[in-house]
Protein backbone atom coordinates (compact mmCIF):
# COMPACT_ATOMS: atom_id res chain seq x y z
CA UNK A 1 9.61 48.77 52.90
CA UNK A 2 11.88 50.71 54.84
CA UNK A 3 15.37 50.89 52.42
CA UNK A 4 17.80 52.10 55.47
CA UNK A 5 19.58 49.16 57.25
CA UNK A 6 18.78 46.72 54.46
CA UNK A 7 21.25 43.79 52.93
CA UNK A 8 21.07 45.03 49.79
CA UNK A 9 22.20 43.00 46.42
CA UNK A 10 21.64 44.86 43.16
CA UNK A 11 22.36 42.43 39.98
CA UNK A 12 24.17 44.43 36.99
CA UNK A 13 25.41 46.98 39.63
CA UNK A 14 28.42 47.82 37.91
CA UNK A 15 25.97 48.83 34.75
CA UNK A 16 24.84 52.28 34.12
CA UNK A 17 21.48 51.95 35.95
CA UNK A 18 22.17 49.53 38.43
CA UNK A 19 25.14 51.83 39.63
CA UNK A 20 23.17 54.86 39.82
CA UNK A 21 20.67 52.97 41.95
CA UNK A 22 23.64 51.51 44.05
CA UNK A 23 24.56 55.33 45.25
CA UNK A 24 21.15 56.22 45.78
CA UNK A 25 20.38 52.85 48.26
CA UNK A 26 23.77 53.67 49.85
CA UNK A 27 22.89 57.08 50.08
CA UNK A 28 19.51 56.16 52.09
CA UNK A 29 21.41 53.69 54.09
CA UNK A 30 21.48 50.55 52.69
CA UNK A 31 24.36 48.29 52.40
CA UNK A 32 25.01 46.97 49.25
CA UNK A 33 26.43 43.81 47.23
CA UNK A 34 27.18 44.49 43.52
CA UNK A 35 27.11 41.63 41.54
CA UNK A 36 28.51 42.07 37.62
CA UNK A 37 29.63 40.02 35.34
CA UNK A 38 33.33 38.95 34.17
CA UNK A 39 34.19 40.06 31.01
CA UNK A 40 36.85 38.84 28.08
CA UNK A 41 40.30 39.79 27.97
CA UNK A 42 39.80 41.85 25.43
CA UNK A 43 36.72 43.70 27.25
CA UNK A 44 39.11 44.42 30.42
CA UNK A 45 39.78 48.24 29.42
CA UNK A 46 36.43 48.79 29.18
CA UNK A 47 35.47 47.35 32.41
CA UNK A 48 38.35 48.93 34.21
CA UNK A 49 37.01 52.82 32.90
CA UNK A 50 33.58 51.95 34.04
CA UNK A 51 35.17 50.59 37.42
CA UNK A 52 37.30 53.32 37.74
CA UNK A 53 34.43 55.54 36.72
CA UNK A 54 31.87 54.15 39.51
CA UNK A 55 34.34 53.56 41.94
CA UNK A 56 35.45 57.39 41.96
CA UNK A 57 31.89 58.11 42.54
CA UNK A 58 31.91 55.81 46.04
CA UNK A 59 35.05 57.56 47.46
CA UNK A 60 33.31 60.95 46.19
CA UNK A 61 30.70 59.62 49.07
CA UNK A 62 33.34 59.18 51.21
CA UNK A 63 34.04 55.72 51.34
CA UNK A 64 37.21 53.98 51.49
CA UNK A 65 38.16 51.38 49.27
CA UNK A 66 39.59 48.90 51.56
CA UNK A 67 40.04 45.83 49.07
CA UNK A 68 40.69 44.73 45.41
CA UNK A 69 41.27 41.55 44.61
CA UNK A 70 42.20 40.54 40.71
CA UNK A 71 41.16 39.25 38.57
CA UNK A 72 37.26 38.50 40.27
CA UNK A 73 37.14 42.18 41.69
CA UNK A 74 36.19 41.50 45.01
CA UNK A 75 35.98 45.58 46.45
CA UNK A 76 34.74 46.22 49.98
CA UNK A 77 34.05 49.99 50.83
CA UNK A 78 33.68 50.05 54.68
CA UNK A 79 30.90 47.19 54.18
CA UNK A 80 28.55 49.53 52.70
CA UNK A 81 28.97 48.59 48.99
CA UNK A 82 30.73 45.13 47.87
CA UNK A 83 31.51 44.55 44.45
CA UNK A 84 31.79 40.26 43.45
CA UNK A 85 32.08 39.56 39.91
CA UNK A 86 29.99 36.14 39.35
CA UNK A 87 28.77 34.95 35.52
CA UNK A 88 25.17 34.63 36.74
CA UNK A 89 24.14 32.40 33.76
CA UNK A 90 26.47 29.77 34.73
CA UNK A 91 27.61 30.37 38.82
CA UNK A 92 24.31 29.88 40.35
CA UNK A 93 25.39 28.36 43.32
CA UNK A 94 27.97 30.69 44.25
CA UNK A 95 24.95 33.46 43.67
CA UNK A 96 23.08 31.58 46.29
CA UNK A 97 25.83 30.97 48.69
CA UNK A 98 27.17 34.92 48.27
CA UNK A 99 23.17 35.98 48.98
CA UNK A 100 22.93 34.08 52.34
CA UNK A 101 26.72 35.00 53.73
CA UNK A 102 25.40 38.39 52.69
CA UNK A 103 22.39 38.00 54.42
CA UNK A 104 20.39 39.60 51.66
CA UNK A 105 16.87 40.92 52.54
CA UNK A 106 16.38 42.21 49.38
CA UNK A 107 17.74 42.01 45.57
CA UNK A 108 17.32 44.40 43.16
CA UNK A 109 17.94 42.26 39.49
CA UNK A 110 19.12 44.49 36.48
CA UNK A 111 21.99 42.49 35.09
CA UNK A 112 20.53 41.52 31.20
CA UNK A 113 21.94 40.39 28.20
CA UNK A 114 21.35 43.58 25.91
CA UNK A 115 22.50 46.13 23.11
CA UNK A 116 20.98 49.19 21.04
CA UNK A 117 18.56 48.28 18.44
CA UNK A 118 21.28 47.04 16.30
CA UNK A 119 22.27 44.31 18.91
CA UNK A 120 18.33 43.48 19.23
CA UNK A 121 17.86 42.81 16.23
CA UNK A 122 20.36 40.66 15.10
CA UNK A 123 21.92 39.03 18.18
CA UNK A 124 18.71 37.61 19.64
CA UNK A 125 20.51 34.58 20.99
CA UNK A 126 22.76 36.10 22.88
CA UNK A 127 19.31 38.06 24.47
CA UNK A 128 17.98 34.83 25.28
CA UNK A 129 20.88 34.36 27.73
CA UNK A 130 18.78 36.30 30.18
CA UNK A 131 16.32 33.19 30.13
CA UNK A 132 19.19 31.35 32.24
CA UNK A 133 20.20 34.68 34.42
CA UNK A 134 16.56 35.80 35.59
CA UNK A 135 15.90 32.15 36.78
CA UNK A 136 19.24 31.39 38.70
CA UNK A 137 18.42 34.87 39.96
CA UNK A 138 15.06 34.48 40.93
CA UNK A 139 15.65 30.35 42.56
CA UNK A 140 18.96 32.09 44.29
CA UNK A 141 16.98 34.58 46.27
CA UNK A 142 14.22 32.05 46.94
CA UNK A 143 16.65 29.52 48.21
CA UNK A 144 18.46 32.23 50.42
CA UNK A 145 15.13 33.21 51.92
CA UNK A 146 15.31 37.02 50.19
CA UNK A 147 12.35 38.54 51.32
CA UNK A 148 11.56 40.94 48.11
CA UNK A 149 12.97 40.67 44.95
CA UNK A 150 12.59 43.75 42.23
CA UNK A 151 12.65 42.74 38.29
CA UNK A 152 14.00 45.64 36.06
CA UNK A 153 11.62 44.82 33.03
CA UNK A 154 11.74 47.05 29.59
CA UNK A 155 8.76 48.36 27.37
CA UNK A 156 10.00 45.55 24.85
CA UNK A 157 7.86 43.70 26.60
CA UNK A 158 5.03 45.05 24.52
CA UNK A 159 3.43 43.59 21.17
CA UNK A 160 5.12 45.65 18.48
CA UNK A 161 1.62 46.19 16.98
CA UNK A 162 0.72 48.11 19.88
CA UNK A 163 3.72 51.18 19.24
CA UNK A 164 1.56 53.37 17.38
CA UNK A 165 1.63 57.22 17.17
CA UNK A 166 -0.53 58.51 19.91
CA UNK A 167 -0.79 55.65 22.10
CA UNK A 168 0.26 54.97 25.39
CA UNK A 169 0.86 51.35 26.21
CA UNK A 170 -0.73 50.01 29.41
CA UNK A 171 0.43 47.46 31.84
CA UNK A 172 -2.52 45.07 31.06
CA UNK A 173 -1.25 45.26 27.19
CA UNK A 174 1.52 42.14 26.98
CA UNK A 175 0.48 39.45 25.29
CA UNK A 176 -2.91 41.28 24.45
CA UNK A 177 -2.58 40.51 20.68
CA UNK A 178 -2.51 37.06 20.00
CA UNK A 179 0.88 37.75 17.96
CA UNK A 180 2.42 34.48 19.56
CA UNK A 181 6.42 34.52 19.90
CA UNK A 182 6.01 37.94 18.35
CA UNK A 183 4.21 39.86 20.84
CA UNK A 184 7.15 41.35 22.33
CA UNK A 185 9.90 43.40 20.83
CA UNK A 186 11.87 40.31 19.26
CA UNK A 187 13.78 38.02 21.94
CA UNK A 188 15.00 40.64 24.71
CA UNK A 189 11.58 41.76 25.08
CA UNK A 190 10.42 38.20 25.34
CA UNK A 191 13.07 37.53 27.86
CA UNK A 192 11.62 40.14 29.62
CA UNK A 193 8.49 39.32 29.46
CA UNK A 194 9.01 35.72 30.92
CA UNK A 195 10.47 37.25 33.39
CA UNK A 196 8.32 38.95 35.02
CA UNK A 197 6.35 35.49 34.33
CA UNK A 198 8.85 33.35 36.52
CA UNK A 199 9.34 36.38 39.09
CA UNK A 200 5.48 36.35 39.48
CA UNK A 201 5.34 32.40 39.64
CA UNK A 202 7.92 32.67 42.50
CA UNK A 203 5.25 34.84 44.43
CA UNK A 204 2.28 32.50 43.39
CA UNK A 205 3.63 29.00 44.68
CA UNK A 206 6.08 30.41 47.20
CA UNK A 207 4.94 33.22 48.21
CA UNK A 208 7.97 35.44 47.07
CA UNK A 209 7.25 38.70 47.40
CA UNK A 210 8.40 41.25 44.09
CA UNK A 211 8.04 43.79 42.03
CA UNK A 212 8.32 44.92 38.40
CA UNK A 213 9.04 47.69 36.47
CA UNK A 214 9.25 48.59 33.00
CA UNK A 215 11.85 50.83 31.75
CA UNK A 216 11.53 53.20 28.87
CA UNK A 217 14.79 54.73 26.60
CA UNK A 218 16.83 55.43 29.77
CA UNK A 219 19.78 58.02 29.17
CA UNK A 220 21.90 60.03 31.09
CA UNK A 221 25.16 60.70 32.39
CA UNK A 222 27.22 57.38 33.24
CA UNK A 223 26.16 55.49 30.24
CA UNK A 224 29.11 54.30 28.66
CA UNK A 225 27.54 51.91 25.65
CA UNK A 226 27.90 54.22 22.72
CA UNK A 227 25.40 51.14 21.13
CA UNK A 228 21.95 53.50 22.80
CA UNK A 229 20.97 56.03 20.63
CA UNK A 230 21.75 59.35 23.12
CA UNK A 231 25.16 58.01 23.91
CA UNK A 232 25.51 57.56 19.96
CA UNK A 233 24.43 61.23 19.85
CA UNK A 234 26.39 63.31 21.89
CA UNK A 235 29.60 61.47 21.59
CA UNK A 236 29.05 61.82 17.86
CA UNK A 237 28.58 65.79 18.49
CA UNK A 238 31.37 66.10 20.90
CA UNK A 239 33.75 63.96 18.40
CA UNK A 240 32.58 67.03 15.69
CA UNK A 241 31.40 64.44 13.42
CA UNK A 242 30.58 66.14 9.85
CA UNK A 243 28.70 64.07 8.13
CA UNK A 244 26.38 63.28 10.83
CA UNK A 245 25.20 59.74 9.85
CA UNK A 246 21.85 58.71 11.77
CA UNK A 247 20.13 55.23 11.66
CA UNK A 248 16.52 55.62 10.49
CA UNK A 249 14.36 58.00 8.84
CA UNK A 250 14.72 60.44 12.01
CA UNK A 251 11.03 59.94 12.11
CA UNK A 252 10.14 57.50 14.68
CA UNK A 253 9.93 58.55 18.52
CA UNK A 254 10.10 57.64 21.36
CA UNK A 255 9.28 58.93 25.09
CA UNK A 256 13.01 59.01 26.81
CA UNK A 257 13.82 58.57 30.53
CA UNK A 258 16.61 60.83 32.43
CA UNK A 259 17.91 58.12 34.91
CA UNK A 260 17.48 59.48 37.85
CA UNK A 261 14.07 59.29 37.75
CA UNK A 262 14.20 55.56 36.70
CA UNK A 263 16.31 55.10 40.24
CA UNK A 264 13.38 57.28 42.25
CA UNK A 265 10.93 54.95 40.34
CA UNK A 266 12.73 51.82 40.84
CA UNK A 267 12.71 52.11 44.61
CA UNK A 268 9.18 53.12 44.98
CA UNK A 269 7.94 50.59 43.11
CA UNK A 270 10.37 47.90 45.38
CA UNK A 271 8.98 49.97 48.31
CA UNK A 272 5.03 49.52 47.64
CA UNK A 273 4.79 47.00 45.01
CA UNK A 274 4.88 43.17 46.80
CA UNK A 275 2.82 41.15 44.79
CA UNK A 276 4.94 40.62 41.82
CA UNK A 277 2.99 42.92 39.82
CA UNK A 278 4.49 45.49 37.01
CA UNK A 279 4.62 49.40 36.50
CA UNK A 280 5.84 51.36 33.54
CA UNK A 281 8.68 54.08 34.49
CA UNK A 282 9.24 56.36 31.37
CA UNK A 283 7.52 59.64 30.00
CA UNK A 284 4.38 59.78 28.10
CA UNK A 285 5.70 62.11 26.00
CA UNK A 286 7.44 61.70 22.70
CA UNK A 287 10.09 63.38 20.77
CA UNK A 288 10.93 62.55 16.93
CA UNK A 289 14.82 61.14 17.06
CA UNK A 290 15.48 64.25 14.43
CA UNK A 291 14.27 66.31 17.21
CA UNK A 292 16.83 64.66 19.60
CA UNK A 293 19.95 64.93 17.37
CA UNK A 294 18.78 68.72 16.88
CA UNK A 295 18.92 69.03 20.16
CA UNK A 296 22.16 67.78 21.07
CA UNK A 297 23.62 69.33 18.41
CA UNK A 298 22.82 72.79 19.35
CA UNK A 299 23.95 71.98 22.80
CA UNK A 300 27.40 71.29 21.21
CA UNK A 301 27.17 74.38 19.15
CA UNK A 302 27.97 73.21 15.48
CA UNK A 303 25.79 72.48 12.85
CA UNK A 304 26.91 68.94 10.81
CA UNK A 305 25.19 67.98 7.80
CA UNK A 306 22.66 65.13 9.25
CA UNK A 307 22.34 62.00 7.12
CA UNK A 308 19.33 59.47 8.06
CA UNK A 309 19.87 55.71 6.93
CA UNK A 310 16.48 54.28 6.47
CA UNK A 311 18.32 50.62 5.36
CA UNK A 312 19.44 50.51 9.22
CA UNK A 313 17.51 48.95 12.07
CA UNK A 314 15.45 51.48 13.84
CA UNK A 315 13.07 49.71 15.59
CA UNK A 316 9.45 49.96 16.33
CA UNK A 317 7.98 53.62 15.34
CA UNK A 318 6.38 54.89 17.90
CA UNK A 319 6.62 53.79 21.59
CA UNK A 320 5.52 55.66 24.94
CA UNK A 321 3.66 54.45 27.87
CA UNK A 322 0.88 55.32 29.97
CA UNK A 323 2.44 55.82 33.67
CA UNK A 324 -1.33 56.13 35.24
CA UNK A 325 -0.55 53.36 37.72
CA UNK A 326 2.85 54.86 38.26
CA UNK A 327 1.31 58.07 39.21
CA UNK A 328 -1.43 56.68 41.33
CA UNK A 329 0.12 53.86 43.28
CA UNK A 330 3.63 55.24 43.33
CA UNK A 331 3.09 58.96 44.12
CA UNK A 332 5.97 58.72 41.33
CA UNK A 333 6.10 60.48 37.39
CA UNK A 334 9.60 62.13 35.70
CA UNK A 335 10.51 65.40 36.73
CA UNK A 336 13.29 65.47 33.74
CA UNK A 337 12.27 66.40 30.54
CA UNK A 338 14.68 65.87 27.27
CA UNK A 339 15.87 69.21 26.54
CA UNK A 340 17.20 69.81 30.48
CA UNK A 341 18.25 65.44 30.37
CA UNK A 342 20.24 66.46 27.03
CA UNK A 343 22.32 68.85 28.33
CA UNK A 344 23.23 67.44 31.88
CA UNK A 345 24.24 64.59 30.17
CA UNK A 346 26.48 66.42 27.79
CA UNK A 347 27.68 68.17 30.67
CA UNK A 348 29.06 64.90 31.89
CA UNK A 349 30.17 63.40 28.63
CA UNK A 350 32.07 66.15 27.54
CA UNK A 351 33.99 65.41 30.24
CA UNK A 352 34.48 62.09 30.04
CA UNK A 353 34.48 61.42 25.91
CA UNK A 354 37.72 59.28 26.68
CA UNK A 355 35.69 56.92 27.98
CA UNK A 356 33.32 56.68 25.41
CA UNK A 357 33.41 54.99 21.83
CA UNK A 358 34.14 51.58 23.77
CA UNK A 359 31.30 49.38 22.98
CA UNK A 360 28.71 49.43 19.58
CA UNK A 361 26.19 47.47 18.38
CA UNK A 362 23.50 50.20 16.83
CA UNK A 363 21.50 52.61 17.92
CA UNK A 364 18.34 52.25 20.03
């Protein structure tokens, strides 16, 4: 699938992923609808830093910003990206009718209902939210005769017994277990995972074509939600934070994924993948989270006394994944390793710490 001169809509565009991967379709041609959701009074600042954030990014590319409309944020930059603010869980019909006066070829769907590990893990209600938002998403597109739809999926997906030091979780692993309701990382995982179910049903009986991939501890710069546990991090370090408190034993690890190469993974796998099918994006390689607070604490140059709260939600151990399919069907694996990741990202936050601090919920 060639990306230039496509209708693009990408779900959760106005998120930290889904707005990287808006500048890089744009970039390679596209046009492209953002669709995010409203948020409370009481949210608004937030949304308007991010918006301000994003949008500074689109005129950086040299595009105009031609319309704002309050409150719905309706923003048209010479027709190559379009920003409508719909509640997917309950406006499916105006999702439908935006996707055909859009003439949408192709949707790429990363709008969730999601925290850090503290949101997880006590908030799994509000995760199953997503249950509603994947299927309006999914029946939209069919209904509007979308030709491809990509799902962003997450390694939560995967039974919890499976996160064990030294292995690499497969694609063939869900539901591999017979752990029931539990096989996936509490109800956001399982969200996930019946996801990629419905998106894949879609493709069976209708012949939908799609694509799935399965994201691993993304980070970067342009992540706002201080709730993920490199966000946490560096604001903490930038912020001089003495005691530096840290949720867990500092033990468990995890394999962590500069964004950019999520975005370079996303659209390959929307590019070759058509039969519904998933692939894991994220590194095979794991760092201890003491290692990572090490890290960006040398990068801010100051050495805080670290305190690690094992009473805290921390999640499963030990989770990285085995990117074999990635590397042979894609032609795709990360080119950003943590230590280079950590300090870009700094880079940018140290600039842009006002912005931070706006959102919690735990780490990841």
């Amino acid at each position: 699938m060639d990306i230039a001169r496509r209708r693009i809509l990408v779900t959760g565009g106005v998120g930290f992923i889904g707005s990287k991967l808006t500048i890089e379709l744009v970039r390679r041609g596209a046009t492209v609808t953002v669709v995010d959701k409203p948020l409370k009074l009481s949210s608004r600042s937030f949304w308007d830093l991010k918006l301000n954030y994003y949008t500074g990014l689109w005129r950086e590319m040299g595009y105009k910003l031609e319309q704002v409309f309050h409150p719905r944020y309706t923003i048209t930059a010479d027709d190559h990206i379009v920003l409508h603010v719909l509640d997917l869980e309950t406006e499916p019909q105006a999702l439908e009718n935006l996707m055909r006066e859009r003439e949408i070829d192709v949707v790429f769907h990363l709008a969730a209902v999601f925290g850090g590990r503290g949101f997880v893990d006590t908030r799994p209600a509000d995760c199953c939210a997503g249950l509603a938002i994947n299927h309006n998403v999914f029946k939209a597109a069919y209904r509007a005769g979308v030709e491809h739809v990509h799902f962003a999926s997450s390694a939560c997906v995967y039974p919890p017994s499976k996160n064990q030091r030294g292995y690499l979780l497969k694609e063939e692993d869900i539901l591999s277990t017979g752990e029931g309701w539990y096989s996936s990382d509490n109800s956001y995982g399982f969200v996930k995972l019946m996801g990629e179910m419905e998106l894949m049903s879609y493709h069976i009986q209708y012949g939908l074509k799609g694509s799935v991939a399965r994201y691993l501890t993304v980070y970067g710069p342009g992540e706002f939600d201080e709730s993920h546990a490199i966000a946490t991090f560096i604001a903490k370090a930038i912020r001089r934070e003495d005691p530096f408190l840290v949720w867990g034993t500092g033990e468990q690890e995890r394999g962590f994924t500069y964004v950019d190469d999520i975005v370079d993974g996303t659209i390959r796998a929307a590019q070759v993948i058509s039969d519904a099918s998933a692939v894991n994006l994220g590194w095979d390689k794991r760092y201890k989270i003491r290692e990572v607070v090490e890290m960006v604490i040398d990068i801010a140059g100051y050495r805080p006394k670290l305190i690690f709260d094992p009473q805290k939600p921390m999640g499963p151990f030990s989770r990285a994944l085995d990117i074999s399919r990635a590397k042979t069907l894609l032609g795709w694996q990360p080119k950003i390793d943590l230590p280079e990741g950590l300090y870009r990202t700094y880079q940018w936050a140290s600039h842009n710490i006002p912005l931070l601090g706006q959102v919690s919920g735990g780490e990841s």
